[in-house]
C-alpha atoms as a PDB file:
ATOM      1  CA  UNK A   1     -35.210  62.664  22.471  1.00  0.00           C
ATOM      2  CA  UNK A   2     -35.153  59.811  19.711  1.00  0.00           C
ATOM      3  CA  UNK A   3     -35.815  56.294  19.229  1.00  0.00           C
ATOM      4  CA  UNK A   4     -34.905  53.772  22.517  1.00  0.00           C
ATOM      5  CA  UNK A   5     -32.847  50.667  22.175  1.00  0.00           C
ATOM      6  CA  UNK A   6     -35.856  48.871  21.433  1.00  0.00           C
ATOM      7  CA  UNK A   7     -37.202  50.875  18.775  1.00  0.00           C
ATOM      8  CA  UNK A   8     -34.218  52.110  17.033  1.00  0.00           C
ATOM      9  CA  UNK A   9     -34.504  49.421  13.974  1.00  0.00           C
ATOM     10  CA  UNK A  10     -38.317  50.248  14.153  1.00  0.00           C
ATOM     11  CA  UNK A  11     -37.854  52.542  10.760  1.00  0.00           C
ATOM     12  CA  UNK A  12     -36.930  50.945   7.337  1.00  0.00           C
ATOM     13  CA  UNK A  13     -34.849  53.450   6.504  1.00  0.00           C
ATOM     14  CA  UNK A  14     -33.050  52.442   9.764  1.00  0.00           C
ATOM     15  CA  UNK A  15     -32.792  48.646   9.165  1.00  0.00           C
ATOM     16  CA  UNK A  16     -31.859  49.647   5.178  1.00  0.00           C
ATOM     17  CA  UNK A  17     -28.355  51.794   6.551  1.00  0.00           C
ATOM     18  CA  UNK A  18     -27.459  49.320   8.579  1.00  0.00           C
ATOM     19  CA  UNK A  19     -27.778  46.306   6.000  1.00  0.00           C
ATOM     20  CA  UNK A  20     -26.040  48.855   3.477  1.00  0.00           C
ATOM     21  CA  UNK A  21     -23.341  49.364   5.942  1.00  0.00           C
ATOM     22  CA  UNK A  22     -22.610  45.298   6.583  1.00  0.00           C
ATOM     23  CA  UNK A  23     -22.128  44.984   2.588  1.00  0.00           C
ATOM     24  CA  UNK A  24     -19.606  48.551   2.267  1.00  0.00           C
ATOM     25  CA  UNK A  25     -18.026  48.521   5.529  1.00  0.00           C
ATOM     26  CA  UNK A  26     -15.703  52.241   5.941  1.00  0.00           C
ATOM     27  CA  UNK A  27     -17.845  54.303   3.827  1.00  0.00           C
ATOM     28  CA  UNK A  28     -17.837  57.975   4.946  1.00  0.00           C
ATOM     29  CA  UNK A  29     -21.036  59.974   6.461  1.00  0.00           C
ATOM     30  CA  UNK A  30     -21.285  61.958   2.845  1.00  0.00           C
ATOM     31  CA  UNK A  31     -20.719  58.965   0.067  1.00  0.00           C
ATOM     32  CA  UNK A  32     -22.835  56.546   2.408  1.00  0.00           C
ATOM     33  CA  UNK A  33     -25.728  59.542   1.612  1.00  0.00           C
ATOM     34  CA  UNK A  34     -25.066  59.907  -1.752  1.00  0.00           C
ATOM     35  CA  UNK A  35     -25.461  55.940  -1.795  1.00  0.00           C
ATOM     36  CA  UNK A  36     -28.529  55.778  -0.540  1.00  0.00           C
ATOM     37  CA  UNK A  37     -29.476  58.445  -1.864  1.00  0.00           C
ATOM     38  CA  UNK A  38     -30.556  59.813   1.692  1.00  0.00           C
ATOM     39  CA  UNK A  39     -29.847  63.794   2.694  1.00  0.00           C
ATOM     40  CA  UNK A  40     -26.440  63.676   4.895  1.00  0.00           C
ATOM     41  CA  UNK A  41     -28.261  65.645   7.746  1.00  0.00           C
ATOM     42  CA  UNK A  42     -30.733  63.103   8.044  1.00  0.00           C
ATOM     43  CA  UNK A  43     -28.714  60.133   7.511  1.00  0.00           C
ATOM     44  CA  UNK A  44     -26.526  61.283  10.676  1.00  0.00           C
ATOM     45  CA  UNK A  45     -29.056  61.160  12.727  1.00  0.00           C
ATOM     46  CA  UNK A  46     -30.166  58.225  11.807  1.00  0.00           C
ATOM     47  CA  UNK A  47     -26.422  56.933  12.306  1.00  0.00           C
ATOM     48  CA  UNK A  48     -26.065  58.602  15.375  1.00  0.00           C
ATOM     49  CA  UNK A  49     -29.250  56.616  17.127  1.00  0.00           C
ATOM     50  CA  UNK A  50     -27.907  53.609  15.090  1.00  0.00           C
ATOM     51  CA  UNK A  51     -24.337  53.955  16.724  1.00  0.00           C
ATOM     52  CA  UNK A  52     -25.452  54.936  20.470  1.00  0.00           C
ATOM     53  CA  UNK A  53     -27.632  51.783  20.503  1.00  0.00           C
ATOM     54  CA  UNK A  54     -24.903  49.407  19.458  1.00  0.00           C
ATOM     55  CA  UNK A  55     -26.007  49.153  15.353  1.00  0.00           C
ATOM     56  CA  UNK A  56     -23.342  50.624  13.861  1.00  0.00           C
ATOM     57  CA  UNK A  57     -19.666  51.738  14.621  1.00  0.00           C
ATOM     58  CA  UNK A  58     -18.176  54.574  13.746  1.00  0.00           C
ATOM     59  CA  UNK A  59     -14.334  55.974  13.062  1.00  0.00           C
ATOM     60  CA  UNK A  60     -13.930  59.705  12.925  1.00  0.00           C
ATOM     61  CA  UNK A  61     -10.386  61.004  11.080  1.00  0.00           C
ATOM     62  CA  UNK A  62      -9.103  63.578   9.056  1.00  0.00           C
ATOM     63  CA  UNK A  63     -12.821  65.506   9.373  1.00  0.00           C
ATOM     64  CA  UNK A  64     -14.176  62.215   8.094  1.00  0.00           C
ATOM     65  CA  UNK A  65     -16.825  59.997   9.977  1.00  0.00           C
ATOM     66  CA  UNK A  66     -16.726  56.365   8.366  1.00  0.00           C
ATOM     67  CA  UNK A  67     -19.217  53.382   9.256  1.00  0.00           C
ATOM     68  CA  UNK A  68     -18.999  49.965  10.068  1.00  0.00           C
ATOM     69  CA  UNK A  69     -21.060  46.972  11.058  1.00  0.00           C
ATOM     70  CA  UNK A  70     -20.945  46.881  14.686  1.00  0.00           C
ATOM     71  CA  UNK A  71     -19.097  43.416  14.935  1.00  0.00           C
ATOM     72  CA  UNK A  72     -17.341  41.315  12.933  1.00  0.00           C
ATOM     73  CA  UNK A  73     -14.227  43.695  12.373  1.00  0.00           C
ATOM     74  CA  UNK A  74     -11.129  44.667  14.553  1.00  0.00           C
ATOM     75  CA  UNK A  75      -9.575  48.092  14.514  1.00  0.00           C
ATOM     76  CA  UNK A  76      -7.013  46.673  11.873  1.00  0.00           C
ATOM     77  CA  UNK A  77      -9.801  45.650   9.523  1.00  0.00           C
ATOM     78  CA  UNK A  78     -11.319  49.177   9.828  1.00  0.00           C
ATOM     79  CA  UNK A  79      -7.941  51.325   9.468  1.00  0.00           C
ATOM     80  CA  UNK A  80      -7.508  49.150   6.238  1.00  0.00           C
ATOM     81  CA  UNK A  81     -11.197  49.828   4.964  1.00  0.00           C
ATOM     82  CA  UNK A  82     -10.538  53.336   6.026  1.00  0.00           C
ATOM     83  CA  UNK A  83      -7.648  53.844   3.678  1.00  0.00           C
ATOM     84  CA  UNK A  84      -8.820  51.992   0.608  1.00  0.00           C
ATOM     85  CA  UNK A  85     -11.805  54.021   0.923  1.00  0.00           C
ATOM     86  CA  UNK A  86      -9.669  56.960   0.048  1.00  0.00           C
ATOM     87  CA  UNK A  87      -8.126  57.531  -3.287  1.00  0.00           C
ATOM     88  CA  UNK A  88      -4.710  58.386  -2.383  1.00  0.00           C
ATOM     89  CA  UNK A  89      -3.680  55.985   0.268  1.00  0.00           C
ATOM     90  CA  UNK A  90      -5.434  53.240  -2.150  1.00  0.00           C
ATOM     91  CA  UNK A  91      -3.087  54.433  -4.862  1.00  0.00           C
ATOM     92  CA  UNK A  92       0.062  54.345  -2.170  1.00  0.00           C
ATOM     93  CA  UNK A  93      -1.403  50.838  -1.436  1.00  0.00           C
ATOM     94  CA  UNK A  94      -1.866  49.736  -4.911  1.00  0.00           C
ATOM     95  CA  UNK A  95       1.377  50.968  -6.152  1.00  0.00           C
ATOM     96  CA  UNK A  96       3.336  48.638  -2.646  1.00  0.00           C
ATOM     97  CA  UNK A  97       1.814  45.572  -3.592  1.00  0.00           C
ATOM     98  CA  UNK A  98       2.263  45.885  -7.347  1.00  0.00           C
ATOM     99  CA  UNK A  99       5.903  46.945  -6.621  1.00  0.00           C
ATOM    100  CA  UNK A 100       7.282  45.069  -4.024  1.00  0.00           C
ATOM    101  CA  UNK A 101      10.873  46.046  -2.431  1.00  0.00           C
END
Protein backbone atom coordinates (compact mmCIF):
# COMPACT_ATOMS: atom_id res chain seq x y z
CA UNK A 1 0.00 0.00 0.00
CA UNK A 2 2.56 2.76 1.24
CA UNK A 3 2.71 6.07 2.68
CA UNK A 4 -0.31 8.77 1.44
CA UNK A 5 0.45 12.22 0.19
CA UNK A 6 0.29 13.37 3.58
CA UNK A 7 2.57 11.10 5.17
CA UNK A 8 5.09 10.46 2.58
CA UNK A 9 7.86 12.99 4.20
CA UNK A 10 6.70 11.42 7.59
CA UNK A 11 10.18 9.22 7.61
CA UNK A 12 13.67 10.91 7.97
CA UNK A 13 15.12 8.86 5.74
CA UNK A 14 12.42 10.25 3.37
CA UNK A 15 12.92 14.01 4.03
CA UNK A 16 17.04 13.16 4.02
CA UNK A 17 16.74 11.77 -0.07
CA UNK A 18 14.92 14.40 -0.98
CA UNK A 19 17.21 17.25 0.60
CA UNK A 20 20.20 15.06 -0.86
CA UNK A 21 18.56 15.14 -4.16
CA UNK A 22 17.98 19.28 -4.23
CA UNK A 23 21.94 19.62 -3.55
CA UNK A 24 23.06 16.62 -6.54
CA UNK A 25 20.34 17.01 -8.90
CA UNK A 26 20.70 13.83 -11.93
CA UNK A 27 22.25 11.35 -9.75
CA UNK A 28 21.32 7.78 -10.77
CA UNK A 29 19.09 5.20 -8.55
CA UNK A 30 22.58 3.16 -7.73
CA UNK A 31 25.29 6.16 -6.94
CA UNK A 32 22.38 8.14 -5.10
CA UNK A 33 22.49 4.62 -2.74
CA UNK A 34 25.92 4.34 -2.53
CA UNK A 35 25.71 8.15 -1.37
CA UNK A 36 23.67 7.72 1.22
CA UNK A 37 24.80 4.90 1.94
CA UNK A 38 21.14 3.40 1.74
CA UNK A 39 20.52 -0.35 0.03
CA UNK A 40 19.30 0.48 -3.76
CA UNK A 41 16.15 -1.77 -3.19
CA UNK A 42 15.10 0.24 -0.44
CA UNK A 43 16.04 3.54 -1.62
CA UNK A 44 13.62 2.90 -4.76
CA UNK A 45 10.96 2.55 -2.90
CA UNK A 46 11.44 5.19 -1.03
CA UNK A 47 11.91 7.20 -4.44
CA UNK A 48 9.11 5.69 -5.93
CA UNK A 49 6.50 7.03 -3.01
CA UNK A 50 8.70 10.21 -3.14
CA UNK A 51 8.09 10.60 -7.01
CA UNK A 52 4.22 9.48 -7.16
CA UNK A 53 3.49 12.14 -4.50
CA UNK A 54 5.13 14.99 -6.33
CA UNK A 55 8.78 14.96 -4.13
CA UNK A 56 10.98 14.02 -6.53
CA UNK A 57 11.27 13.67 -10.42
CA UNK A 58 12.62 11.18 -12.15
CA UNK A 59 14.35 10.55 -15.86
CA UNK A 60 14.74 6.98 -16.94
CA UNK A 61 17.51 6.38 -20.04
CA UNK A 62 19.90 4.08 -21.21
CA UNK A 63 18.68 1.46 -18.16
CA UNK A 64 19.42 4.39 -15.90
CA UNK A 65 16.82 6.07 -13.47
CA UNK A 66 18.26 9.63 -12.42
CA UNK A 67 16.62 12.07 -9.73
CA UNK A 68 15.76 15.47 -9.48
CA UNK A 69 14.15 18.01 -7.22
CA UNK A 70 10.68 18.18 -8.29
CA UNK A 71 10.80 21.94 -9.42
CA UNK A 72 13.11 24.32 -10.13
CA UNK A 73 14.57 22.60 -13.38
CA UNK A 74 13.33 22.29 -17.08
CA UNK A 75 13.92 19.25 -19.20
CA UNK A 76 17.09 21.10 -20.63
CA UNK A 77 18.57 21.52 -17.17
CA UNK A 78 18.01 17.76 -16.51
CA UNK A 79 19.34 16.33 -20.02
CA UNK A 80 22.48 18.49 -19.14
CA UNK A 81 22.75 17.08 -15.45
CA UNK A 82 22.04 13.79 -17.04
CA UNK A 83 25.09 13.83 -19.24
CA UNK A 84 27.66 15.36 -16.94
CA UNK A 85 26.64 12.79 -14.61
CA UNK A 86 28.17 10.32 -16.96
CA UNK A 87 31.81 10.01 -17.64
CA UNK A 88 31.88 9.87 -21.27
CA UNK A 89 29.51 12.46 -22.48
CA UNK A 90 31.27 14.77 -19.64
CA UNK A 91 34.55 14.02 -21.36
CA UNK A 92 32.79 14.78 -25.04
CA UNK A 93 31.56 17.93 -23.17
CA UNK A 94 34.74 18.87 -21.58
CA UNK A 95 36.84 18.29 -24.55
CA UNK A 96 33.90 21.01 -26.88
CA UNK A 97 34.29 23.70 -24.60
CA UNK A 98 38.03 23.42 -24.07
CA UNK A 99 38.34 23.12 -27.91
CA UNK A 100 36.14 25.27 -29.54
CA UNK A 101 35.59 25.05 -33.55
Amino acid sequence: MGPDAETVLDLEARRRIVEYVRLNPGLHLRALAEAMEIPVSTLEYHCYHLHKHGHLGVREAGGYKAFYPAEGLDRRDKDILYLVRHQAPRNICTHLLLNPG
